[in-house]
N, C-alpha and C. Protein backbone atom coordinates (compact mmCIF):
# COMPACT_ATOMS: atom_id res chain seq x y z
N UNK A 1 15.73 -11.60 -2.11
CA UNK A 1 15.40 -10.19 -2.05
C UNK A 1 14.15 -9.90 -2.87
N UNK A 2 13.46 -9.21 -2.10
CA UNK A 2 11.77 -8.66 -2.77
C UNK A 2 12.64 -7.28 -3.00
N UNK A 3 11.88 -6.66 -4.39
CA UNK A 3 11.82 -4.84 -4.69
C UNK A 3 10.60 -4.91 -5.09
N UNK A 4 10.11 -3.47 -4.15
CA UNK A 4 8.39 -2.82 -4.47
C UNK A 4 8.95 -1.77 -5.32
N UNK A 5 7.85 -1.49 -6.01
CA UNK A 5 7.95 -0.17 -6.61
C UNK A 5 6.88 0.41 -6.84
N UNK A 6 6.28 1.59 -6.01
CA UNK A 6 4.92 1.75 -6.24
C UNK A 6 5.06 3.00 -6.87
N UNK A 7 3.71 3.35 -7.93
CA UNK A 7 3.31 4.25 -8.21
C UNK A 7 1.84 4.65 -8.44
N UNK A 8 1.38 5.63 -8.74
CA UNK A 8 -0.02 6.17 -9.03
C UNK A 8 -0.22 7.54 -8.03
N UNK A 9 0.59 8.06 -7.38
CA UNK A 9 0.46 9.26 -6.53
C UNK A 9 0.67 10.17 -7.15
N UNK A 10 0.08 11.34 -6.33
CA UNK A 10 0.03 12.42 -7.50
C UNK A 10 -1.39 13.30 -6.54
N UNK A 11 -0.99 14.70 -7.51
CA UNK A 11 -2.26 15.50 -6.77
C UNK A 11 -3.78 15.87 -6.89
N UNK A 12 -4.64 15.24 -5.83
CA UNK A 12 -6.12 14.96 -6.16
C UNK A 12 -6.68 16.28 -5.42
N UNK A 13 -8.06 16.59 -5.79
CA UNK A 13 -8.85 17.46 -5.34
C UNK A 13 -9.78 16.65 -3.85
N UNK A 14 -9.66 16.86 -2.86
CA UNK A 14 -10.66 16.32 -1.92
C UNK A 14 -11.96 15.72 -2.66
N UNK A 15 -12.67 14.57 -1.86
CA UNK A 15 -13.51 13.63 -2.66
C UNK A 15 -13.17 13.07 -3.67
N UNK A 16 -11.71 13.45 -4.40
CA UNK A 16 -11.38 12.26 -5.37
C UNK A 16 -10.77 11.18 -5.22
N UNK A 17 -10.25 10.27 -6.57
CA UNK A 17 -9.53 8.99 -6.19
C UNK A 17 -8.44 9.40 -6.51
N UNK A 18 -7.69 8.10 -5.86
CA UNK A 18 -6.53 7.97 -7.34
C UNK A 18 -6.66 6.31 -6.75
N UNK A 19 -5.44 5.56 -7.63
CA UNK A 19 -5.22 4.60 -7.32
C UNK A 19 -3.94 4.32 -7.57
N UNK A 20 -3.32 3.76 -6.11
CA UNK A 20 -1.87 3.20 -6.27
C UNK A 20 -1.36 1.45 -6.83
N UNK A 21 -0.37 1.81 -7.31
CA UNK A 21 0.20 0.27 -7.40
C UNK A 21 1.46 0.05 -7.21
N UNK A 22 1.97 -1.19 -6.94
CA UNK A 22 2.94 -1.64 -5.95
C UNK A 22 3.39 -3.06 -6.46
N UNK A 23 4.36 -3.15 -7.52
CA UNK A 23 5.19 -4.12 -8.42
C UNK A 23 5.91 -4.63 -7.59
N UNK A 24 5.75 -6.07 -7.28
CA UNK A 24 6.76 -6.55 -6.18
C UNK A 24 7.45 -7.80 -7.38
N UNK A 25 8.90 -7.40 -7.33
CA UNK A 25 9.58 -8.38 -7.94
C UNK A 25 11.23 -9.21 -7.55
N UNK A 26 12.08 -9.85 -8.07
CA UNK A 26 12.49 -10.64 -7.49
C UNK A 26 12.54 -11.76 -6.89
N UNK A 27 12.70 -12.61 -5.74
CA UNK A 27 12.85 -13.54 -5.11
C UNK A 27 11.45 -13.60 -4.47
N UNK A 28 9.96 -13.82 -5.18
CA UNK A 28 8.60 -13.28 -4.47
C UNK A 28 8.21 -14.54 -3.65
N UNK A 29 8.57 -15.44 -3.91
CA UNK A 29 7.99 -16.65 -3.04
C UNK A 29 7.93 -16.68 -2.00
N UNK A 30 7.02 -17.10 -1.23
CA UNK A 30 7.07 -17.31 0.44
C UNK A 30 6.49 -15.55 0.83
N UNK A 31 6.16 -14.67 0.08
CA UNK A 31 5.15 -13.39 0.94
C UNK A 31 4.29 -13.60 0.80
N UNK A 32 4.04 -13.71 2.47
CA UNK A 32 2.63 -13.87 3.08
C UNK A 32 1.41 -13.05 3.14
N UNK A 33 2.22 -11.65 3.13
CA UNK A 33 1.22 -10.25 2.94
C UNK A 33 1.89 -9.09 2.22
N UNK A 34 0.85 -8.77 2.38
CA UNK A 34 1.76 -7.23 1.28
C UNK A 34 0.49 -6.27 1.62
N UNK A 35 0.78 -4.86 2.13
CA UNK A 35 -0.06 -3.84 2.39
C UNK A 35 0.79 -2.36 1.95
N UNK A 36 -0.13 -1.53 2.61
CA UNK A 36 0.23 -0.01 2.08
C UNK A 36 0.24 0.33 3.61
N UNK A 37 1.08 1.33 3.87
CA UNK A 37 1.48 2.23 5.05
C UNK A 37 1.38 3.28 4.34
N UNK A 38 1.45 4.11 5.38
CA UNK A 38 1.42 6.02 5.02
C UNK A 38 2.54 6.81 6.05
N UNK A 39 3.01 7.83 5.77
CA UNK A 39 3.95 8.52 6.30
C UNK A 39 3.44 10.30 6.17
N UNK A 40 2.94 10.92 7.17
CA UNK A 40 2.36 12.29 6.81
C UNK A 40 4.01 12.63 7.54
N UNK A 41 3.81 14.13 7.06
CA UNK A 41 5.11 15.06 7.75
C UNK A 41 4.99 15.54 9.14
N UNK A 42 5.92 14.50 10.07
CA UNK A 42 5.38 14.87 11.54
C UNK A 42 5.62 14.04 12.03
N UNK A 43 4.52 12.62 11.47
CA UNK A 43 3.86 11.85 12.04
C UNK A 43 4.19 10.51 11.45
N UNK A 44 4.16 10.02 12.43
CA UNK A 44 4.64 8.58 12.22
C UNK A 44 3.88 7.73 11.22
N UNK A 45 4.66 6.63 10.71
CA UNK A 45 4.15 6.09 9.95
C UNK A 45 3.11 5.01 10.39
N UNK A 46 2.09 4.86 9.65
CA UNK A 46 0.71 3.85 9.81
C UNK A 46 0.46 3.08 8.68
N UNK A 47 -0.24 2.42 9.01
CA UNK A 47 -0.82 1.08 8.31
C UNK A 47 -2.18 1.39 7.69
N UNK A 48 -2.15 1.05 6.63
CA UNK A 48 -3.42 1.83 5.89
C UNK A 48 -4.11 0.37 5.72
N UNK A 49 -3.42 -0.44 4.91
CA UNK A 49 -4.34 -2.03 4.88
C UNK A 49 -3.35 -2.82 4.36
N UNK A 50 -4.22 -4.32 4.75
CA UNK A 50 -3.19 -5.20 4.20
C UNK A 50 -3.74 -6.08 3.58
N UNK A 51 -3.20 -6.97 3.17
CA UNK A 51 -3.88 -8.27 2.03
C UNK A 51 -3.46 -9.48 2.18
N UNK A 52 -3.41 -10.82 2.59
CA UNK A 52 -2.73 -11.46 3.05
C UNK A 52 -2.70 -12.50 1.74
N UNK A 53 -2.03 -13.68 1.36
CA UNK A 53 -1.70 -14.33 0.80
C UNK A 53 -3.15 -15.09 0.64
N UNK A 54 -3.23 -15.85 1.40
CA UNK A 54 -5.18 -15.96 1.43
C UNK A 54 -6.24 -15.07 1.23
N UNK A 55 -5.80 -13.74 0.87
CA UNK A 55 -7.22 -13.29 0.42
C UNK A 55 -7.43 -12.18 1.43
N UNK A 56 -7.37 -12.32 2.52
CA UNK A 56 -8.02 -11.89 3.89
C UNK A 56 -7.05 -10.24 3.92
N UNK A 57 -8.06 -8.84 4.03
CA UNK A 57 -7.89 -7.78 3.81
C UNK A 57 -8.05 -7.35 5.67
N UNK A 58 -7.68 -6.24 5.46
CA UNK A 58 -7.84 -5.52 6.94
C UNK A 58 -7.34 -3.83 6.52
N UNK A 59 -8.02 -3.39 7.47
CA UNK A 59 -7.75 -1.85 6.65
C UNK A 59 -7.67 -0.71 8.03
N UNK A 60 -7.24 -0.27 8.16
CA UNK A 60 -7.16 0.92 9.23
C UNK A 60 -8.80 1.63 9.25
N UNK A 61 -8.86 2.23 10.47
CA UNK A 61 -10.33 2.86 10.80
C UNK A 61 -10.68 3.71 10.08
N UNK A 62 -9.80 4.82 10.06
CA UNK A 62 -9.74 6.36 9.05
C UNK A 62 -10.17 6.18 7.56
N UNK A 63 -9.49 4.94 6.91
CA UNK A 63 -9.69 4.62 5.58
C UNK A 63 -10.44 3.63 5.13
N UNK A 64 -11.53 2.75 6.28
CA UNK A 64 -12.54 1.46 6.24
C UNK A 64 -13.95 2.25 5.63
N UNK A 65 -14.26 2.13 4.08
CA UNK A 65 -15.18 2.12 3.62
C UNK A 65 -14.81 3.11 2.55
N UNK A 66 -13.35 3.51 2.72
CA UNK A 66 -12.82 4.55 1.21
C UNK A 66 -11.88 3.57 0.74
N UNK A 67 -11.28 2.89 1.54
CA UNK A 67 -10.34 2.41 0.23
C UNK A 67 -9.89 0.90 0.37
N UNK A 68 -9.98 0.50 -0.85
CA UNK A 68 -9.82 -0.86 -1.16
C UNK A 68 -8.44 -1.49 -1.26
N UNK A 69 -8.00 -2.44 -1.12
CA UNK A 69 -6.53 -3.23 -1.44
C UNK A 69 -7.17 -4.59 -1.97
N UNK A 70 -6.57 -4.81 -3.75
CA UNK A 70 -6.99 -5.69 -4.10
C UNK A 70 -5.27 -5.86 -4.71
N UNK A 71 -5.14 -7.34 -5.64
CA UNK A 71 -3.95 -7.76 -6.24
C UNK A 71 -4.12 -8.64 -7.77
N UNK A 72 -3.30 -8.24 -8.26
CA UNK A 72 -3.18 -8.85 -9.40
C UNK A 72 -2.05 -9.66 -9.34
N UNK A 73 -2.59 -11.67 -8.89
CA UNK A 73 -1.22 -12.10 -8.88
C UNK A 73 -0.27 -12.47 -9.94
N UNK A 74 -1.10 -12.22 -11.38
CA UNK A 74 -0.97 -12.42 -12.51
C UNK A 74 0.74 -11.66 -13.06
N UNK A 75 0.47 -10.08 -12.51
CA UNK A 75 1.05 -9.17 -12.52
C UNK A 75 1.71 -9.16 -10.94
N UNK A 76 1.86 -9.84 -10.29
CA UNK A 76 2.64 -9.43 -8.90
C UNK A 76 2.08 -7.99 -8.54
N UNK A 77 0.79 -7.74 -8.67
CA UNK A 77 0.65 -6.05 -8.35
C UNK A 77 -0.41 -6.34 -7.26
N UNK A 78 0.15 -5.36 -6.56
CA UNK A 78 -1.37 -5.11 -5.52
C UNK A 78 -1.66 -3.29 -5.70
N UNK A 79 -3.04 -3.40 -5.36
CA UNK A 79 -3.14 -1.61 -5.31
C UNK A 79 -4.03 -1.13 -4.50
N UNK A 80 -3.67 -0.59 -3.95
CA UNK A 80 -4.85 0.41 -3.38
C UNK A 80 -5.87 1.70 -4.09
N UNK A 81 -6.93 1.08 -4.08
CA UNK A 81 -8.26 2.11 -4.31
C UNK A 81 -8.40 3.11 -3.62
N UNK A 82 -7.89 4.32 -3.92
CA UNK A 82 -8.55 5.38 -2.82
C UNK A 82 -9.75 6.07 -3.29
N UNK A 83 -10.33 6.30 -2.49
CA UNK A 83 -12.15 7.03 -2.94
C UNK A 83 -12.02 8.06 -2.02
N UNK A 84 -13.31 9.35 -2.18
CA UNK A 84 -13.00 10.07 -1.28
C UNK A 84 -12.25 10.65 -0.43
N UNK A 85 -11.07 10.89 -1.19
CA UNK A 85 -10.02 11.37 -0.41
C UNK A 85 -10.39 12.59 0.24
N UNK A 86 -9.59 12.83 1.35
CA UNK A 86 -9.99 14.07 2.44
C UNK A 86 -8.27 14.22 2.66
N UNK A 87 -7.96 15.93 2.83
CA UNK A 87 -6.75 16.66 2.94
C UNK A 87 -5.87 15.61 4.23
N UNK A 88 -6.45 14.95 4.83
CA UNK A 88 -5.74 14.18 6.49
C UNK A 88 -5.09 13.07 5.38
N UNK A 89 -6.00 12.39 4.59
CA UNK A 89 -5.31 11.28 3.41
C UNK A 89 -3.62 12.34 2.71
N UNK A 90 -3.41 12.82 2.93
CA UNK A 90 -2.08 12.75 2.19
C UNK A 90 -0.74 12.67 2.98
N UNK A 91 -0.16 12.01 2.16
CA UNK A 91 1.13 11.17 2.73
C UNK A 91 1.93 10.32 1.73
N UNK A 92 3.13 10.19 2.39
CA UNK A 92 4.02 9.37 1.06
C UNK A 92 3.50 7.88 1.89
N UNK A 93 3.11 7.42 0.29
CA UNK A 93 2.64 5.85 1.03
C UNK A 93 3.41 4.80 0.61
N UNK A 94 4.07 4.18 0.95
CA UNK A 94 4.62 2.86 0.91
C UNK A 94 3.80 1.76 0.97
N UNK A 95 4.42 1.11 0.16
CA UNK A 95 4.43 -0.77 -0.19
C UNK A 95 5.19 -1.15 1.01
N UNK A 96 4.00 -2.29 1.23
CA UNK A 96 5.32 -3.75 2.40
C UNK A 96 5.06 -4.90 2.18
N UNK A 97 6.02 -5.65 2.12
CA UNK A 97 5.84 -6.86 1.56
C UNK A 97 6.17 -7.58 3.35
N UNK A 98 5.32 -8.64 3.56
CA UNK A 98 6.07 -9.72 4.74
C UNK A 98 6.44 -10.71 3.89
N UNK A 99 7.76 -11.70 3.87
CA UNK A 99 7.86 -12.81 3.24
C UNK A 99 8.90 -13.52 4.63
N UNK A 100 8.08 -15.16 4.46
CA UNK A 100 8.59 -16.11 5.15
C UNK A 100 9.13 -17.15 4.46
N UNK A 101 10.66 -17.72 4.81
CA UNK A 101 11.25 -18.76 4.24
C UNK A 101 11.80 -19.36 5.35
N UNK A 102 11.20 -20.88 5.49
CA UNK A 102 11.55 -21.62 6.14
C UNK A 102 11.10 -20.55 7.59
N UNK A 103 12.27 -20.80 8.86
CA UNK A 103 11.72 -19.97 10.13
C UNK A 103 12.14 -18.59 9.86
N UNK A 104 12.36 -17.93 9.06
CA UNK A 104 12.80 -16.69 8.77
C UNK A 104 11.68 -15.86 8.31
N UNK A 105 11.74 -14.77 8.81
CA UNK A 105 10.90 -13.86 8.60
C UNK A 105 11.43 -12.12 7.88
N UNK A 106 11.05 -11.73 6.85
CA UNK A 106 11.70 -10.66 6.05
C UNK A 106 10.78 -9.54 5.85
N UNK A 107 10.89 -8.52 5.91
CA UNK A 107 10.09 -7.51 5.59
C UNK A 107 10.95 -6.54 4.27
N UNK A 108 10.03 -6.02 3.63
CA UNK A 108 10.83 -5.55 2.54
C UNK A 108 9.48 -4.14 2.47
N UNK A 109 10.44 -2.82 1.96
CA UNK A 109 9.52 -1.53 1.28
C UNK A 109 9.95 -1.47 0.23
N UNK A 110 8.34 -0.03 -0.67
CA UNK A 110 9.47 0.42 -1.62
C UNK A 110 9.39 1.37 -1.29
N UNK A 111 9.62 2.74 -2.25
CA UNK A 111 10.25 3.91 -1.64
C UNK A 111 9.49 4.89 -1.64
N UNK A 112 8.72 4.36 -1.76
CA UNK A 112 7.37 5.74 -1.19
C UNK A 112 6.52 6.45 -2.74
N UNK A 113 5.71 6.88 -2.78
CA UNK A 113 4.73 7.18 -3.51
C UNK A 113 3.91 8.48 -2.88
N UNK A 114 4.20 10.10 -3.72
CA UNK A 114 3.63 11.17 -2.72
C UNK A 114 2.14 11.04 -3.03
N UNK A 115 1.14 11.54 -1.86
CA UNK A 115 -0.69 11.43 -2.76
C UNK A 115 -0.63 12.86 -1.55
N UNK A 116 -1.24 13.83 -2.25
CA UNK A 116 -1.29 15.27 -2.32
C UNK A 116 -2.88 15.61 -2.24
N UNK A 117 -3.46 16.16 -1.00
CA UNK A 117 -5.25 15.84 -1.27
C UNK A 117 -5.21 17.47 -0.91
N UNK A 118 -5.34 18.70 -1.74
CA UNK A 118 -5.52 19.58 -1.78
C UNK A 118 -6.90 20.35 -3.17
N UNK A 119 -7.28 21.22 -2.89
CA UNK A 119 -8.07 21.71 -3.61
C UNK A 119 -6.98 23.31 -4.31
C-alpha cells in the first residue's frame, strides 16, 4: 500500500503561484509515475502532469508553460509548480501514484488539496 498526502493549496490572486506537494509513503517500490490530476465542480476530473520514474514529464495543454512537476526522491515528494494561475486553474487537485509489482498494476490517490484562483 502507497499513501499520498498532498498539500500547499490554498487561496491565490490570479497570476500567482503556489506550489503543491505530494508525500508518498509506505510500500513505495515499484511506482513508475506519480502526477497531479484536478477535479473542478462539475467537471470531471483531468490530468494536469505527470513524472515518470525516469525523469520523463508530460503536462496537459491548459497548464504547458505554467506549471512544472519536479520530485524530491530524497524526500519521496513530488510537487507541482504553479505560475500564473488563472480563475479556470482552480480545483481540488490530487496526487497519483502508478506502482507495478511483478504483472500487477496499482494505482493509488491522496485526498485532494483545494487551490482557489480568485481575486
Amino acid at each position: 500500500q502507497v499513501q499520498l498526502v498532498e498539500s500547499g493549496g490554498g487561496l491565490v490572486q490570479p497570476g500567482g503561484s503556489l506550489r503543491l506537494s505530494c508525500v508518498a509513503s509506505g510500500s513505495i517500490s515499484g511506482i513508475s509515475s506519480m502526477g497531479w490530476y484536478r477535479q473542478a465542480p462539475g467537471k470531471q476530473r483531468e490530468l494536469v502532469a505527470t513524472l515518470t520514474s525516469g525523469g520523463s514529464t508530460s503536462y496537459s495543454d491548459s497548464v504547458k508553460g505554467r506549471f512544472t512537476i519536479s520530485r524530491d526522491s530524497a524526500k519521496n515528494t513530488v510537487y507541482l509548480q504553479m505560475s500564473s494561475l488563472k480563475p479556470e486553474d482552480a480545483a481540488v487537485y490530487y496526487c497519483h501514484a502508478d506502482q507495478v509489482l511483478g504483472f500487477k498494476e496499482y494505482d493509488y490517490w491522496g485526498q485532494g488539496t483545494q487551490v482557489t484562483v480568485s481575486s
